[in-house]
N, C-alpha and C. Protein backbone atom coordinates (compact mmCIF):
# COMPACT_ATOMS: atom_id res chain seq x y z
N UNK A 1 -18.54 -1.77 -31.00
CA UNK A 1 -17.61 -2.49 -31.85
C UNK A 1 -17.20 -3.76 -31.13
N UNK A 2 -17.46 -4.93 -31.48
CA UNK A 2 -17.00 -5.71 -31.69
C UNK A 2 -15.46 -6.70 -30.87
N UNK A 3 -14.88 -6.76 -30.50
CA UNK A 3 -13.01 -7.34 -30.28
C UNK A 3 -13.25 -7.90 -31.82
N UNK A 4 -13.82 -8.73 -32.30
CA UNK A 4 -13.50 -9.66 -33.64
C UNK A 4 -13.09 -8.43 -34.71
N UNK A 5 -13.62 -7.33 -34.73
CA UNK A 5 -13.33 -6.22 -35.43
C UNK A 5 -11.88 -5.43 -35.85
N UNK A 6 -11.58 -5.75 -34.36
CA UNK A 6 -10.74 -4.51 -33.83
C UNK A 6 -8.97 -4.84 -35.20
N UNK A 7 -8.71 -6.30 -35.04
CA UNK A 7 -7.22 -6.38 -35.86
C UNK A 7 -7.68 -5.68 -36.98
N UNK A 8 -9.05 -5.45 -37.72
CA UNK A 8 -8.93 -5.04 -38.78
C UNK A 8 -8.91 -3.55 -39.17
N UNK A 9 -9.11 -2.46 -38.14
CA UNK A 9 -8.62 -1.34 -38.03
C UNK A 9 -6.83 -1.05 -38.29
N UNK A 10 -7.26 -0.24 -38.92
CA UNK A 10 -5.27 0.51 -39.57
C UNK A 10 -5.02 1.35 -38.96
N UNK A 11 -5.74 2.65 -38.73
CA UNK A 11 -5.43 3.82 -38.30
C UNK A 11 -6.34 4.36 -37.04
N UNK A 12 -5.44 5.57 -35.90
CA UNK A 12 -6.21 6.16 -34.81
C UNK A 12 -7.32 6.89 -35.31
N UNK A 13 -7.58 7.22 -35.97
CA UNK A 13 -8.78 7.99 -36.13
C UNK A 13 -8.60 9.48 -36.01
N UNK A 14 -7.19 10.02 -35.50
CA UNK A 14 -6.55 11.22 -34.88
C UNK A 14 -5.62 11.69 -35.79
N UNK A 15 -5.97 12.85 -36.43
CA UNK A 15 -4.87 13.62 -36.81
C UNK A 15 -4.02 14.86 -36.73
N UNK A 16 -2.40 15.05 -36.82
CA UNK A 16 -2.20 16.26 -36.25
C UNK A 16 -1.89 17.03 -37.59
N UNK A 17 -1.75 17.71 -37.74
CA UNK A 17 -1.23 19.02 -38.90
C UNK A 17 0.36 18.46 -39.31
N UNK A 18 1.14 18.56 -40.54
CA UNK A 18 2.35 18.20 -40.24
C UNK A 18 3.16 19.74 -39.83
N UNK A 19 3.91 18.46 -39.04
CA UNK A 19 5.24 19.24 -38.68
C UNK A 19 4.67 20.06 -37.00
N UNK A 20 3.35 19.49 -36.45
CA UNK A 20 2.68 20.42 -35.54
C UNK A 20 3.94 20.56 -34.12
N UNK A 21 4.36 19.31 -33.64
CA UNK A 21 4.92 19.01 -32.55
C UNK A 21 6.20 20.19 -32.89
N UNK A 22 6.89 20.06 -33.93
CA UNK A 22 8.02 20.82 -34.31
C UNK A 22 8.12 21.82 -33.95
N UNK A 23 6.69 22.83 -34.71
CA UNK A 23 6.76 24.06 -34.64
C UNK A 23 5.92 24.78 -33.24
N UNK A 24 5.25 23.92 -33.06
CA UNK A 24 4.13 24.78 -31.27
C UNK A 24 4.88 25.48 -30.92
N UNK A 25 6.20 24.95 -30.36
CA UNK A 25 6.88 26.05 -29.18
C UNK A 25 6.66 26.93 -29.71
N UNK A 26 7.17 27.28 -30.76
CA UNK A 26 8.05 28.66 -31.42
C UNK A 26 6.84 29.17 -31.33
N UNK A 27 5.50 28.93 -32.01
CA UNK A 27 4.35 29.16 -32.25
C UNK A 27 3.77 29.89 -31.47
N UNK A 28 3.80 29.36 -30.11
CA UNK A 28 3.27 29.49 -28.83
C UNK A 28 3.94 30.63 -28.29
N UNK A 29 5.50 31.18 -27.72
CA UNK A 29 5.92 32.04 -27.55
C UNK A 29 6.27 33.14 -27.85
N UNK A 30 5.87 33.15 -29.48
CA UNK A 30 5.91 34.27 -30.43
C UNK A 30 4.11 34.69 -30.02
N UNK A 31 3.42 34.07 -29.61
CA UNK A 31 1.86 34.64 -29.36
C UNK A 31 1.82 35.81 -28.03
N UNK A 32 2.67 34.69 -27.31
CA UNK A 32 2.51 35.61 -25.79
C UNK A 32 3.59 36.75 -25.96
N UNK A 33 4.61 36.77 -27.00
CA UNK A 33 4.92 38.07 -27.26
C UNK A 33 4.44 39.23 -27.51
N UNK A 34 3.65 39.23 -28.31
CA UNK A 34 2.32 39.74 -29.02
C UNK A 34 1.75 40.38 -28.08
N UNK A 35 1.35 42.24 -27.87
CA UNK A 35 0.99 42.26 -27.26
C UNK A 35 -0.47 43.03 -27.33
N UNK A 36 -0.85 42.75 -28.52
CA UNK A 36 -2.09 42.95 -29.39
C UNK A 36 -3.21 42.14 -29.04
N UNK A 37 -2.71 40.53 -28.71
CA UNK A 37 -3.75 39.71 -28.27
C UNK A 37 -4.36 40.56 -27.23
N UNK A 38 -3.48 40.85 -26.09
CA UNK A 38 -4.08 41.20 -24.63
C UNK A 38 -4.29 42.30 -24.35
N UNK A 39 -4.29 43.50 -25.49
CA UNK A 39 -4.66 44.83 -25.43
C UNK A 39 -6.10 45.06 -25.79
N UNK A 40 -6.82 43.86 -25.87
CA UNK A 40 -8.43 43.88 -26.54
C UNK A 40 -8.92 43.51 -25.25
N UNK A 41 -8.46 42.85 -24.34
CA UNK A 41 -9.18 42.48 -22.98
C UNK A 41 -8.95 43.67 -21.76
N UNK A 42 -10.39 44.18 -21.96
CA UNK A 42 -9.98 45.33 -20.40
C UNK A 42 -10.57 44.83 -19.08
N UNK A 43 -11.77 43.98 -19.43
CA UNK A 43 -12.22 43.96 -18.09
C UNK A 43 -11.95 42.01 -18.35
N UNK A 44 -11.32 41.63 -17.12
CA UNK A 44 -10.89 40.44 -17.09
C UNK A 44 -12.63 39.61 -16.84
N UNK A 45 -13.01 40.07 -16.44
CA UNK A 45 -14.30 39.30 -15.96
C UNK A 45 -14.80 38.86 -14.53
N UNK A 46 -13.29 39.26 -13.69
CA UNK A 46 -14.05 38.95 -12.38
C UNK A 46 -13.28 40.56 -11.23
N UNK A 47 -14.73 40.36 -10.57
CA UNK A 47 -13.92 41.33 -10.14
C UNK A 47 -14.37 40.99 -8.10
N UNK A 48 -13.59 41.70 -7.35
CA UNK A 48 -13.03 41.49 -5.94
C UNK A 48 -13.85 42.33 -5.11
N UNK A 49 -14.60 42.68 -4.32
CA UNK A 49 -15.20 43.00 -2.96
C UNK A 49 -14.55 43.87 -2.96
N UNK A 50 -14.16 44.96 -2.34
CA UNK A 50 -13.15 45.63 -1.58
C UNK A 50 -13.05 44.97 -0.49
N UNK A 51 -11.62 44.97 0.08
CA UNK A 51 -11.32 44.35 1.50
C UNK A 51 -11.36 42.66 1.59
N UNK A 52 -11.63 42.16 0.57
CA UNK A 52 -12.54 40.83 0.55
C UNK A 52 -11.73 39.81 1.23
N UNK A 53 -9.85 40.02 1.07
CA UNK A 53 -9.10 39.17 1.80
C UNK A 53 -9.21 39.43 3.42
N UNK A 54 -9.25 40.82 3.65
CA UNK A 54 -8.81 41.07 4.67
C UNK A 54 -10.25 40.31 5.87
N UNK A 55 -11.39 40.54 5.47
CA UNK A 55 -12.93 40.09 5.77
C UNK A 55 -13.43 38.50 5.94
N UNK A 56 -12.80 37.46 4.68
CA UNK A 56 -13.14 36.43 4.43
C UNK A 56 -13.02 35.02 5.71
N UNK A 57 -12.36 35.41 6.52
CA UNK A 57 -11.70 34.47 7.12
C UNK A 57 -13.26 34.87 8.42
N UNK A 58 -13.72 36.01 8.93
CA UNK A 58 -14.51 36.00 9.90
C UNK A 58 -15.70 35.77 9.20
N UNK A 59 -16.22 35.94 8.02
CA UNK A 59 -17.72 35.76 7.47
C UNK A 59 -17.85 34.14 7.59
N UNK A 60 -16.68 33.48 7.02
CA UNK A 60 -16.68 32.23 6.74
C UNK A 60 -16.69 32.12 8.53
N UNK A 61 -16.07 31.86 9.24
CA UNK A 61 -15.99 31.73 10.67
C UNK A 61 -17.29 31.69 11.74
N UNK A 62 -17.88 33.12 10.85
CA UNK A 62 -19.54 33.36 11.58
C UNK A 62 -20.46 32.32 10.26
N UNK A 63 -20.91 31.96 9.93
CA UNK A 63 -21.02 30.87 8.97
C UNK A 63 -21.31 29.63 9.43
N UNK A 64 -20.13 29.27 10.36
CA UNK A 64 -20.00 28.28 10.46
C UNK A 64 -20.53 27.80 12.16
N UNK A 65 -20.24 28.77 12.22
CA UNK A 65 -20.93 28.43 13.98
C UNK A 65 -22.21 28.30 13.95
N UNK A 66 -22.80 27.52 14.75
CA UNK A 66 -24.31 26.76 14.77
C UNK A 66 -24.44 26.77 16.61
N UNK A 67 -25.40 28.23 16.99
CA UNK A 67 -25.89 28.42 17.88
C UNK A 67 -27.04 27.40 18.62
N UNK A 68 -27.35 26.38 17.72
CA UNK A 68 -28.60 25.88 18.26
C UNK A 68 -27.69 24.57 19.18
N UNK A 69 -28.25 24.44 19.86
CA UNK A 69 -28.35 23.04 20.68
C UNK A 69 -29.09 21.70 20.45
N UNK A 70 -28.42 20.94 19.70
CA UNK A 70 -28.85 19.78 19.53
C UNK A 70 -29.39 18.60 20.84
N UNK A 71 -30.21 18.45 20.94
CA UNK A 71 -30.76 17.49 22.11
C UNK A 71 -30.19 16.31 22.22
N UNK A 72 -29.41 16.35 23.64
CA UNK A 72 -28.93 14.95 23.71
C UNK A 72 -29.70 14.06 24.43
N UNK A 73 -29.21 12.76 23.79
CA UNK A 73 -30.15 11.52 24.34
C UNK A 73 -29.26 10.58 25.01
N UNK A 74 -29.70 10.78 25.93
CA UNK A 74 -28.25 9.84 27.27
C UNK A 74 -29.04 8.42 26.81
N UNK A 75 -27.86 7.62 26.57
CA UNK A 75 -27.76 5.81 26.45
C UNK A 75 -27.40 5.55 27.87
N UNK A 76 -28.04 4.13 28.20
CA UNK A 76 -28.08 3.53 29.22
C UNK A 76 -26.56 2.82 29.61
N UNK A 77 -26.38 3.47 30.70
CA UNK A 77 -24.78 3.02 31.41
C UNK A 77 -25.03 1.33 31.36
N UNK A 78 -23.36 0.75 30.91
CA UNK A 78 -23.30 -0.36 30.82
C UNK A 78 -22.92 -0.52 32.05
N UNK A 79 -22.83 0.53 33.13
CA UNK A 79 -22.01 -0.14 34.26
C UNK A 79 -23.41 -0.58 35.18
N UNK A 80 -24.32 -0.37 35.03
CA UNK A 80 -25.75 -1.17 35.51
C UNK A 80 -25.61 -2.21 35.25
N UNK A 81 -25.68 -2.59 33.55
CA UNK A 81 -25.61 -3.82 33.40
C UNK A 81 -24.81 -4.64 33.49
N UNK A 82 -23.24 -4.33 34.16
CA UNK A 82 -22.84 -5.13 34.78
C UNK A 82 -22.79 -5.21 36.10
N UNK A 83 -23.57 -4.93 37.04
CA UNK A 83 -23.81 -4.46 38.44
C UNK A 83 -24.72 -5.65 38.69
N UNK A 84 -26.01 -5.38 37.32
CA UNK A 84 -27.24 -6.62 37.90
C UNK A 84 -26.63 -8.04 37.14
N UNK A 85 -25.21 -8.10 36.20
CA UNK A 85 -25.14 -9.49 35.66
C UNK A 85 -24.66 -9.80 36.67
N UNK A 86 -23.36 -8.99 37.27
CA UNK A 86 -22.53 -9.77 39.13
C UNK A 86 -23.14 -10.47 39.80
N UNK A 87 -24.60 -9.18 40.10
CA UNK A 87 -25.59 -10.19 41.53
C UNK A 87 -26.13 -11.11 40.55
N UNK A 88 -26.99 -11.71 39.56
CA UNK A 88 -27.32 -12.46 39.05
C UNK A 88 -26.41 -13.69 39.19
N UNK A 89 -25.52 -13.43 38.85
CA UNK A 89 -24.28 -14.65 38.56
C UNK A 89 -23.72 -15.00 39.88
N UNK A 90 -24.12 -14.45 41.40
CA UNK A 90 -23.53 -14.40 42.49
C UNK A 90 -24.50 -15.28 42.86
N UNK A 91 -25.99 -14.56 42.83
CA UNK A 91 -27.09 -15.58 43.20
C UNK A 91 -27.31 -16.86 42.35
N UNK A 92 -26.49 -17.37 40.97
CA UNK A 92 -26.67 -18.41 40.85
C UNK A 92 -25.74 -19.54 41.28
N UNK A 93 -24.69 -18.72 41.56
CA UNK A 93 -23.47 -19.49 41.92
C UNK A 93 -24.03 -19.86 43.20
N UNK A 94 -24.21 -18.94 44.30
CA UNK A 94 -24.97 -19.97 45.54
C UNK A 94 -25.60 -20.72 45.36
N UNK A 95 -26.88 -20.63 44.58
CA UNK A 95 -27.95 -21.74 44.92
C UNK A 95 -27.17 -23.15 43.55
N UNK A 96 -26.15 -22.99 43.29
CA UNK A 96 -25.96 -24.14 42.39
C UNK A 96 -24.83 -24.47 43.50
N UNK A 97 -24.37 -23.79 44.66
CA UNK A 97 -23.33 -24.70 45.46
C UNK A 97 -24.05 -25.33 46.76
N UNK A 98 -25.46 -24.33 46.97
CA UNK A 98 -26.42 -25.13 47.68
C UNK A 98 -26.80 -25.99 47.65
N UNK A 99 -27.89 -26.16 46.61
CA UNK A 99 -28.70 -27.05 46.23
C UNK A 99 -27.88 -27.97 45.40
N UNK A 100 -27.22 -28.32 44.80
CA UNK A 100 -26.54 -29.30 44.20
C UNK A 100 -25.38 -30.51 44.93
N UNK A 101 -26.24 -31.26 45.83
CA UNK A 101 -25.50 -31.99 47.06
C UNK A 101 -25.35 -33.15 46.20
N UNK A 102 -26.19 -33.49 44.90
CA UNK A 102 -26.06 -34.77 44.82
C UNK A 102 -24.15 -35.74 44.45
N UNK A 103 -23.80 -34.76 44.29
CA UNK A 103 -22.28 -35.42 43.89
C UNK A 103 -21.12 -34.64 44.86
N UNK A 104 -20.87 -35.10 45.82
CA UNK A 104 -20.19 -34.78 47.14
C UNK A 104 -19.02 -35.26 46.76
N UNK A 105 -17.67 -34.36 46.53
CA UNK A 105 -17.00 -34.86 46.21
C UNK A 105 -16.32 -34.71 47.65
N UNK A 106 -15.09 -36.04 48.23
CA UNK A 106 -14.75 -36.23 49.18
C UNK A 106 -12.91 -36.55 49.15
N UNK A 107 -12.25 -36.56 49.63
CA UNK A 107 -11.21 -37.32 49.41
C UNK A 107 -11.14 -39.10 49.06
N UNK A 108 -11.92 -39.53 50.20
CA UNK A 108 -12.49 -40.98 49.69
C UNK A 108 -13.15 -41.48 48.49
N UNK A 109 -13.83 -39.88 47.59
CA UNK A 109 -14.20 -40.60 46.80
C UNK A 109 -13.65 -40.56 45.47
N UNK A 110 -12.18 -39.73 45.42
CA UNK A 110 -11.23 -40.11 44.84
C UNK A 110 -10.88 -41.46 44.60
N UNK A 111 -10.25 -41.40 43.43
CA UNK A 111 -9.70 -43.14 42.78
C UNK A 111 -8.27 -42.75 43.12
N UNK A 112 -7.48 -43.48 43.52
CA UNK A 112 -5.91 -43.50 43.94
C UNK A 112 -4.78 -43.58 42.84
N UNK A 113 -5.64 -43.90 41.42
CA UNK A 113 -5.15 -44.32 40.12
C UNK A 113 -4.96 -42.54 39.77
N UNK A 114 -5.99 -41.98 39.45
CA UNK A 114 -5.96 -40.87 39.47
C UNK A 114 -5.06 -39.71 40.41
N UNK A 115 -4.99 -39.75 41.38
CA UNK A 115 -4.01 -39.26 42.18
C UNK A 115 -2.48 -39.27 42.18
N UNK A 116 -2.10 -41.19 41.53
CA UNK A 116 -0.99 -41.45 41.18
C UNK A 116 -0.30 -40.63 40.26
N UNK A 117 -1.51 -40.52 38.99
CA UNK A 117 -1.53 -40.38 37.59
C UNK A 117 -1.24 -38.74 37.18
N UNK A 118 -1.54 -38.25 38.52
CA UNK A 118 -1.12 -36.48 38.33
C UNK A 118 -0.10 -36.33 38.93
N UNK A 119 0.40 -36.99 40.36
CA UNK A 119 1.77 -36.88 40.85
C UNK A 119 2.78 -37.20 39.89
N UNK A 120 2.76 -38.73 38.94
CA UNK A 120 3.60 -38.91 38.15
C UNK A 120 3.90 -38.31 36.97
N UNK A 121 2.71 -37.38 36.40
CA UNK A 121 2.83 -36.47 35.47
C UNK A 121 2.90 -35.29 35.83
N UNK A 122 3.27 -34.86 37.33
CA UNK A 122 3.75 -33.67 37.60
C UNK A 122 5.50 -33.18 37.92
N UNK A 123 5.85 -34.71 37.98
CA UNK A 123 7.66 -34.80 38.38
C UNK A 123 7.25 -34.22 39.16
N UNK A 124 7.31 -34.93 40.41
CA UNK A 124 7.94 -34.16 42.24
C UNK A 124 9.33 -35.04 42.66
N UNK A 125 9.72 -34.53 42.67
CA UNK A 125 11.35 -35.04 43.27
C UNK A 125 10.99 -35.55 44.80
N UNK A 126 11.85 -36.32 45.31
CA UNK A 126 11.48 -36.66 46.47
C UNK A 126 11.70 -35.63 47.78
N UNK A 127 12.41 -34.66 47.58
CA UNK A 127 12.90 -33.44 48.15
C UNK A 127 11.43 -32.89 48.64
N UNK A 128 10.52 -32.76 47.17
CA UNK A 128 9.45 -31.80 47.40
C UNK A 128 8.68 -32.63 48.25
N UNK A 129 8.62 -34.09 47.98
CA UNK A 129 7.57 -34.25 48.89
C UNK A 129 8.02 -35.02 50.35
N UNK A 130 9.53 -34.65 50.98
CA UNK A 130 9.83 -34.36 52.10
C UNK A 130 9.53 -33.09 52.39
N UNK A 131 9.49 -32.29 51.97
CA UNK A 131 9.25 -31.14 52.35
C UNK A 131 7.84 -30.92 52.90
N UNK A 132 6.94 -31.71 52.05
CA UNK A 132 5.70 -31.95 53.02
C UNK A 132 5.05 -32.38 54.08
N UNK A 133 6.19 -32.98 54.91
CA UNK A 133 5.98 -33.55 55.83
C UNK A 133 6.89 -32.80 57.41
N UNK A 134 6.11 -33.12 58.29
CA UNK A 134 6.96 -32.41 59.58
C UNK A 134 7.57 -33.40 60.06
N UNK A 135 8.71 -33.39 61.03
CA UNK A 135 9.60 -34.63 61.19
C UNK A 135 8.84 -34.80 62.11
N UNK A 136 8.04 -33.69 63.24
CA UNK A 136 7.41 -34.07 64.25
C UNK A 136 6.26 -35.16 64.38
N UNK A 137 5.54 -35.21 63.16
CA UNK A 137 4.56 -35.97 62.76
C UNK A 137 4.75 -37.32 61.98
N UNK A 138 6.16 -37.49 62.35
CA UNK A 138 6.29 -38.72 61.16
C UNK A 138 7.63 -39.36 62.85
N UNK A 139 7.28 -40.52 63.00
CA UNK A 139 7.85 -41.68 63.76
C UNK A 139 8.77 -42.90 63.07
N UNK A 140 9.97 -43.42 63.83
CA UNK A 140 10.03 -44.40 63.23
C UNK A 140 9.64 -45.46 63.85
N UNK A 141 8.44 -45.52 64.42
CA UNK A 141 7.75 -46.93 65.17
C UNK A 141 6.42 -46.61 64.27
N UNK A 142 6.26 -46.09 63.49
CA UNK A 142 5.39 -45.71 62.55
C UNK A 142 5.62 -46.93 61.01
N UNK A 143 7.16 -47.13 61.08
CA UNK A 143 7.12 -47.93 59.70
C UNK A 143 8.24 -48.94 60.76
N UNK A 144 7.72 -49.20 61.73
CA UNK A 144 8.76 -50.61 62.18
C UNK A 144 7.50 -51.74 62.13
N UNK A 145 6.56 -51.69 62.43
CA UNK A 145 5.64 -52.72 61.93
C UNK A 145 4.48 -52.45 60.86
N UNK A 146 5.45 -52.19 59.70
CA UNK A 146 5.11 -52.15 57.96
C UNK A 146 5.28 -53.31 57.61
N UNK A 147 4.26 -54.20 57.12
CA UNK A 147 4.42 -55.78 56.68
C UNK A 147 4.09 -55.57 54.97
N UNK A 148 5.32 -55.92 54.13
CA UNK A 148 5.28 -55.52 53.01
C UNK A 148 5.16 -56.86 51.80
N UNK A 149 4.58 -57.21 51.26
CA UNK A 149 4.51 -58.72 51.54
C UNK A 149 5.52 -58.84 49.93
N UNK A 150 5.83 -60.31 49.57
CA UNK A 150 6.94 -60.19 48.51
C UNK A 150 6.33 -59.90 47.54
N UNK A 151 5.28 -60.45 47.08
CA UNK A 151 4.57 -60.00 45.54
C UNK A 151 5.08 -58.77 45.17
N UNK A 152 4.51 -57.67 46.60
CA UNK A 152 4.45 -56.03 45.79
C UNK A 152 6.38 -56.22 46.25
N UNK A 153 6.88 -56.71 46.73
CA UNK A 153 8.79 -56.16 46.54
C UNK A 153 8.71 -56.43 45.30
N UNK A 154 8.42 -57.46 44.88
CA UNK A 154 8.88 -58.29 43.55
C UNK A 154 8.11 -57.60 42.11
N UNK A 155 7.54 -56.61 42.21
CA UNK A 155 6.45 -55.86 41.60
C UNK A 155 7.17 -54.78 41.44
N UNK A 156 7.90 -54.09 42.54
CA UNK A 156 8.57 -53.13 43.04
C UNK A 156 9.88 -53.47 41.98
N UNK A 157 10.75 -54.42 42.74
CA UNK A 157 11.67 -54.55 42.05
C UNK A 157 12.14 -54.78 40.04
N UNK A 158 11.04 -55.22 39.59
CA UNK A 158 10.39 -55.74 38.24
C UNK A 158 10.36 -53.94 37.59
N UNK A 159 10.17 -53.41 38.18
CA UNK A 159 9.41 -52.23 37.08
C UNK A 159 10.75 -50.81 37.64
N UNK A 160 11.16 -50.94 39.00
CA UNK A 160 12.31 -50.47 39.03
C UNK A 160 13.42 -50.35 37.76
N UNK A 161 14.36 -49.02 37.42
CA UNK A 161 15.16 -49.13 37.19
C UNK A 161 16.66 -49.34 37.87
N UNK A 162 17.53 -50.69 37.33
CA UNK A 162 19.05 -50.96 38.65
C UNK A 162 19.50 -49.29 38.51
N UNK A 163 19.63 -48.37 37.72
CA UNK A 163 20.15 -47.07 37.75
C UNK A 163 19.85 -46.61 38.95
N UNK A 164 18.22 -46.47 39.64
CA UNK A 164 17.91 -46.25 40.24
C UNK A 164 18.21 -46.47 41.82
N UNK A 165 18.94 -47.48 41.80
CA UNK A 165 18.81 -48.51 43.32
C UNK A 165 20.53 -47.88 44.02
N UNK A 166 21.04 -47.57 42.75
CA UNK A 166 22.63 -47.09 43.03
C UNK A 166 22.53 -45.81 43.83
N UNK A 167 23.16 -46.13 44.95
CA UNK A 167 23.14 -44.78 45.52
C UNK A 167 23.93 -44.02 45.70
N UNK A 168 24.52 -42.78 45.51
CA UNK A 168 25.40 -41.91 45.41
C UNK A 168 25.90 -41.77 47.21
């Protein structure tokens, strides 16, 4: 059928008896009163083992047990394979710190721009980087002939903040 069909249907197609809903109950409990219906049934139709409750729980039990031995098939330990990836990855790491001389990195061959450029984006207070130093290793005939010429004062002073110069 159709949807284009369907508005033109009137009725379910289903009918009950009148008055059915009304009367069932009564209908219904006046039957099981009756005790004529159930005096024609002698043998219900099923009938029980002897013992059958008391039994059921070990038949089902033996049943279910499965004496055989299924063959197991051992899978290959992953802990091998990570035993030979270690040395693999050990022996390549040497010969790539061996053999790979061509780019020697040195302190000299640092750029000083770069060096600046991580100190200043790391905030070190000047505290921390006294702290790096031993007093034993640091002189003051060490900065008595420091020739500082005016450009870099005037370079110095230019990019300075005056906040800065005030000293507590």
């Amino acid at each position: 059928m159709k949807n284009k069909n369907l508005h033109h249907i009137k009725s379910t197609g289903l009918k009950t008896p009148d008055h059915y809903f009304e009367s069932f109950e009564t209908d219904f409990f006046e039957r099981l009163k009756e005790k004529e219906t159930f005096k024609g049934i002698e043998n219900p139709g099923f009938k029980l083992p002897n013992d059958y409750f008391n039994t059921v729980d070990n038949t089902i039990l033996e049943k279910l047990k499965t004496d055989t031995e299924t063959p197991v098939i051992t899978l290959k330990s992953k802990r091998s394979f990570y035993y030979i990836a270690g040395i693999a990855a050990s022996f390549l790491l040497f010969f790539s710190l061996v053999f790979n001389t061509k780019n020697n990195i040195s302190f000299d061959t640092v750029d000083t721009a770069i060096i600046e450029g991580y100190l200043y984006q790391e905030e070190y207070t000047n505290e921390d980087f006294a702290s790096l130093f031993i007093t034993e290793d640091i002189s003051e005939t060490d900065f008595i002939d420091l020739n500082i010429s005016e450009e870099t004062l005037d370079q110095y002073f230019e990019n300075i903040e005056t906040e800065d110069l005030i000293f507590e």
